[in-house]
Protein backbone atom coordinates (compact mmCIF):
# COMPACT_ATOMS: atom_id res chain seq x y z
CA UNK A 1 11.75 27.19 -52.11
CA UNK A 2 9.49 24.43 -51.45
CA UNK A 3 12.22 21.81 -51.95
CA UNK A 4 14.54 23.81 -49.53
CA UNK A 5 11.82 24.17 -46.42
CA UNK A 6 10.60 20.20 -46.88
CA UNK A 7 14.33 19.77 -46.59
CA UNK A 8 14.65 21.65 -43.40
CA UNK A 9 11.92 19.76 -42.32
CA UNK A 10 12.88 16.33 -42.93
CA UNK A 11 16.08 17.32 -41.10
CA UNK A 12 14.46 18.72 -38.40
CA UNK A 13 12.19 15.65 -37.77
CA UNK A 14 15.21 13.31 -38.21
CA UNK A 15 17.30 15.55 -35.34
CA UNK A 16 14.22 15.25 -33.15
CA UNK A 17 13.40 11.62 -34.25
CA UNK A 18 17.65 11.01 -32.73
CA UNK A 19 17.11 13.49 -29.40
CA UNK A 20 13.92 11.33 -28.75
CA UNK A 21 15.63 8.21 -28.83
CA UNK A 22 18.47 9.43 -27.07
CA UNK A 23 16.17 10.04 -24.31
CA UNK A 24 15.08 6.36 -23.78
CA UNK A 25 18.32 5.28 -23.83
CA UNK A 26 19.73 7.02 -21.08
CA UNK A 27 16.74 6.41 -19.31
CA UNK A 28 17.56 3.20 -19.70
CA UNK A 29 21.17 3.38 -18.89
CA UNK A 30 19.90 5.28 -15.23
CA UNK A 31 17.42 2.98 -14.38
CA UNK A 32 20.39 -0.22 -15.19
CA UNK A 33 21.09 -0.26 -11.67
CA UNK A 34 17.63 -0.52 -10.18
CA UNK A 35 17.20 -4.00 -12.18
CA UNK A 36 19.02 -5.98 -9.22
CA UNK A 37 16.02 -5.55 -7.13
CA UNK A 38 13.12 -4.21 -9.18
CA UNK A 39 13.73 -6.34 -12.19
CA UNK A 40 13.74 -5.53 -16.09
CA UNK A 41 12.02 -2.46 -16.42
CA UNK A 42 10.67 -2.40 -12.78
CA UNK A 43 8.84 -5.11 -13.46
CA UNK A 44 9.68 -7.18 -10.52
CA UNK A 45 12.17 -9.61 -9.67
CA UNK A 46 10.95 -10.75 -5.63
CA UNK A 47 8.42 -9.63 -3.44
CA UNK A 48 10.60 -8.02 -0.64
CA UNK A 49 10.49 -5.34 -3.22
CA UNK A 50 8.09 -2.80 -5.06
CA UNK A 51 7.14 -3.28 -9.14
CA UNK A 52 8.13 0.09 -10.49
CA UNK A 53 6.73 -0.42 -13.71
CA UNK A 54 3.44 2.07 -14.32
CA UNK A 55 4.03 3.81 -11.07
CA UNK A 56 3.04 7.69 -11.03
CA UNK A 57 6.05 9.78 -11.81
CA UNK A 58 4.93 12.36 -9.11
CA UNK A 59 5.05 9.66 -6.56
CA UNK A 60 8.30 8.02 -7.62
CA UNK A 61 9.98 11.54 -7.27
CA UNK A 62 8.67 12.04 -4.20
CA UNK A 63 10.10 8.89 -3.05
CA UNK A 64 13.50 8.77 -4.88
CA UNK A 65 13.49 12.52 -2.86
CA UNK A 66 12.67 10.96 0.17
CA UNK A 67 15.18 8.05 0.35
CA UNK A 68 17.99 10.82 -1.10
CA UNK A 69 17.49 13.14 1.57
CA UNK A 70 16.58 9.85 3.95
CA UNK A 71 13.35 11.20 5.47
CA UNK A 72 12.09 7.56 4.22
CA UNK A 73 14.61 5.22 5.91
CA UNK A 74 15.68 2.25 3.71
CA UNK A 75 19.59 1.73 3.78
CA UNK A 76 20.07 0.36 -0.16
CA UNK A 77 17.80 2.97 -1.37
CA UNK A 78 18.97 5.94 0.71
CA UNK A 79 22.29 4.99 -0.88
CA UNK A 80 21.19 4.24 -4.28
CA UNK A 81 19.64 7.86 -4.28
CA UNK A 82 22.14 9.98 -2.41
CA UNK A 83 23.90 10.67 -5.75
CA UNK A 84 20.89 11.20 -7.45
CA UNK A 85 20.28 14.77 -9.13
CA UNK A 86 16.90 16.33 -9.91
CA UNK A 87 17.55 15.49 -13.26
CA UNK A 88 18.47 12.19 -12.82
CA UNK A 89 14.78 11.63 -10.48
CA UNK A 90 12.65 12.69 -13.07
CA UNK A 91 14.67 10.58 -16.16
CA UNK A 92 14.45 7.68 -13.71
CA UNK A 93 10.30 8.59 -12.74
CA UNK A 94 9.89 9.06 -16.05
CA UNK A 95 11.18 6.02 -17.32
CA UNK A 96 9.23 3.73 -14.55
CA UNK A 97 5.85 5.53 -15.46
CA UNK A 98 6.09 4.42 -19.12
CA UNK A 99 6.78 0.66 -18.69
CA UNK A 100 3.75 -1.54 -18.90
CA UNK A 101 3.23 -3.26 -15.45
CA UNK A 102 1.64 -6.91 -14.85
CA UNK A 103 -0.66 -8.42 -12.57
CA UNK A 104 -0.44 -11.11 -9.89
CA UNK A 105 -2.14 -14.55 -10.50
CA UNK A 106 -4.04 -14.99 -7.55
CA UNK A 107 -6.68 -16.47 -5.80
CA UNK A 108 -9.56 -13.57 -5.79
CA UNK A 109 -10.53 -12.13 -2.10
CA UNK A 110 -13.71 -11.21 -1.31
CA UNK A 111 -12.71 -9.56 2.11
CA UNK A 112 -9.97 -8.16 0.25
CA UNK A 113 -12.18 -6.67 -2.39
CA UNK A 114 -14.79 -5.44 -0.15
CA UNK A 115 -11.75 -3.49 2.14
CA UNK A 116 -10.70 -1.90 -1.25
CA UNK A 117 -13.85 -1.25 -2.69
CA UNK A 118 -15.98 -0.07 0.77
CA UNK A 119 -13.89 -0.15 3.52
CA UNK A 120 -14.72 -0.57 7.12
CA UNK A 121 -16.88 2.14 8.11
CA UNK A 122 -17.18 0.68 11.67
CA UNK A 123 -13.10 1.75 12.06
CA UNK A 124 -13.35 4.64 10.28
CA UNK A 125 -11.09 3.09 7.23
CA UNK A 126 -11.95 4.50 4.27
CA UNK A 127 -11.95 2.37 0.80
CA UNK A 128 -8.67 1.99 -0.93
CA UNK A 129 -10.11 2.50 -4.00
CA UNK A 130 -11.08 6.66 -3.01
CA UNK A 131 -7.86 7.72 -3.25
CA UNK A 132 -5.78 4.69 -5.64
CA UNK A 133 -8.42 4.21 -7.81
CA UNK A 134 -11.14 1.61 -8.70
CA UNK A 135 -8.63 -0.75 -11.28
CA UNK A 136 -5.55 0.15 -8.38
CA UNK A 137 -3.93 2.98 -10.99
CA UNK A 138 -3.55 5.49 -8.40
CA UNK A 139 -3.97 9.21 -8.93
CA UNK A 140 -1.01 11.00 -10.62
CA UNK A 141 -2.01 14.50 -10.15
CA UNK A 142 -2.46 13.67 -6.55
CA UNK A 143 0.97 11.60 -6.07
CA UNK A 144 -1.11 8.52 -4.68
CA UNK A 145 0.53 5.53 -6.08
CA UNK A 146 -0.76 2.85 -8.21
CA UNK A 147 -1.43 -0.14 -6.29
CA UNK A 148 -2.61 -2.46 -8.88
CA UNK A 149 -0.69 -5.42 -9.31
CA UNK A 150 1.36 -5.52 -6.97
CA UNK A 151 2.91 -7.69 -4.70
CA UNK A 152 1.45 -8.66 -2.06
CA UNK A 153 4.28 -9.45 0.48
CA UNK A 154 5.57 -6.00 -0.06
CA UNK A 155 1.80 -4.38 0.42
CA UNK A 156 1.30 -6.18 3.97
CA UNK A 157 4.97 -4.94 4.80
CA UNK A 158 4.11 -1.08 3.14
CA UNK A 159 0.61 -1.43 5.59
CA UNK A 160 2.69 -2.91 8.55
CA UNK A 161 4.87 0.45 8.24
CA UNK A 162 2.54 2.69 8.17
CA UNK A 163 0.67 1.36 11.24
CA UNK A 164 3.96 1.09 13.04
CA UNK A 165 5.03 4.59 12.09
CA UNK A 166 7.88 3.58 10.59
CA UNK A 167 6.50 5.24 7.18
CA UNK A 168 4.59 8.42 5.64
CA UNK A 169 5.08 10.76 8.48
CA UNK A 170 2.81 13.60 6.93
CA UNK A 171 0.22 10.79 4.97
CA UNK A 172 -2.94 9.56 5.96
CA UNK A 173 -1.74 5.96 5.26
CA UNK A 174 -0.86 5.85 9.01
CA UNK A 175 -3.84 6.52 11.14
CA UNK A 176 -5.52 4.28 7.86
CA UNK A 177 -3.02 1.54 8.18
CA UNK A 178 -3.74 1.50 11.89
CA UNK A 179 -7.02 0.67 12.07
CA UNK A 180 -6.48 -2.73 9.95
CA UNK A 181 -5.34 -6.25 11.44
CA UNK A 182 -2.51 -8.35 9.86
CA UNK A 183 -5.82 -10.46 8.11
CA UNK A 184 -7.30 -7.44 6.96
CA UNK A 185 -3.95 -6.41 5.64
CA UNK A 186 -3.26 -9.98 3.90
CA UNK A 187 -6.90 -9.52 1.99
CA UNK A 188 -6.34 -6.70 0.45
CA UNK A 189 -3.01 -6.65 -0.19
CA UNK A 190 -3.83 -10.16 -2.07
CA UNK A 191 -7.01 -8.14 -3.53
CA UNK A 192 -4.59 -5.55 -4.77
CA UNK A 193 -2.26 -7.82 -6.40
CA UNK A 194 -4.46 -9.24 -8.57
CA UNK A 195 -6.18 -6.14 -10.35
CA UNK A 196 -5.57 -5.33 -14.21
């Protein structure tokens, strides 16, 4: 009887062992066409767009939900994720979460850090670091993103959008976003980039 249920139970862990690695894989297969602009594993490829890799799987749904049903307005995307099922967002935000991002090398910011770490009480902007962390990781049970590490052309543009409107209609990234100038956005967007 022994023999029989450590049987049962090697098979068992041998069927899960296969389902768990068929998981990956299609993961993997989903996320094949994202590559062309976010690079291997959403690691980055150029700085016109986001690093995927690490992100918060609540946010990434959110998003992927927002370009499908284009309440977030960016042509390739809104296209990329109009065939997109629930399913399909959380394989893809699931697979993006689990990759290991990488920092920026760049020259350290002091302005930069002090915007992300303190803020500008003066304007009323509140440090970046409240609601995405001290290290940039962001705060998954929230749905803020993780900020750390990445680039820094596409954080000024993110912050340009928000102050313009043009992004996070119901967030408080816009009245935030607002109150900055382009130099205050170039500091700590260059801040950002470089945190591990």
């Amino acid at each position: 009887m022994k023999t029989i249920l450590t049987l049962m139970a090697a098979i068992w862990l041998l069927m899960g062992a296969r389902s768990g690695a068929a998981q990956p894989a299609k993961a993997q297969e989903k996320a094949a066409v994202c590559v062309g602009c976010h690079g291997e594993a959403g690691k980055g490829v150029t700085p016109l767009f986001p690093k995927l890799a690490g992100q918060n799987p609540k946010y990434l749904s959110a998003q992927l939900r927002a370009f499908k049903h284009q309440s977030r307005s960016v042509p390739a995307m809104n296209a990329v994720a109009a065939g997109l099922s629930e399913e399909d967002i959380a394989t893809l935000s699931a697979y993006f979460a689990a990759q290991l991002p990488q920092a920026e090398a760049v020259e350290s910011s002091p302005e930069g850090e002090a915007i992300y770490r303190f803020g500008i009480a003066a304007r009323k902007v509140p440090a970046c670091a409240a609601c995405h962390g001290p290290q940039g990781q962001g705060n998954a049970p929230a749905g803020f993103p993780r900020v750390q590490g990445q680039y820094a052309a596409y954080t000024i543009k993110a912050l340009s959008d928000y102050a313009q409107g043009l992004r996070g209609e119901n967030t408080p990234m816009r009245a935030i976003a607002a109150r900055l100038n382009e130099a205050e956005m170039k500091a700590v967007a260059a801040y950002i980039a470089g945190l591990k």
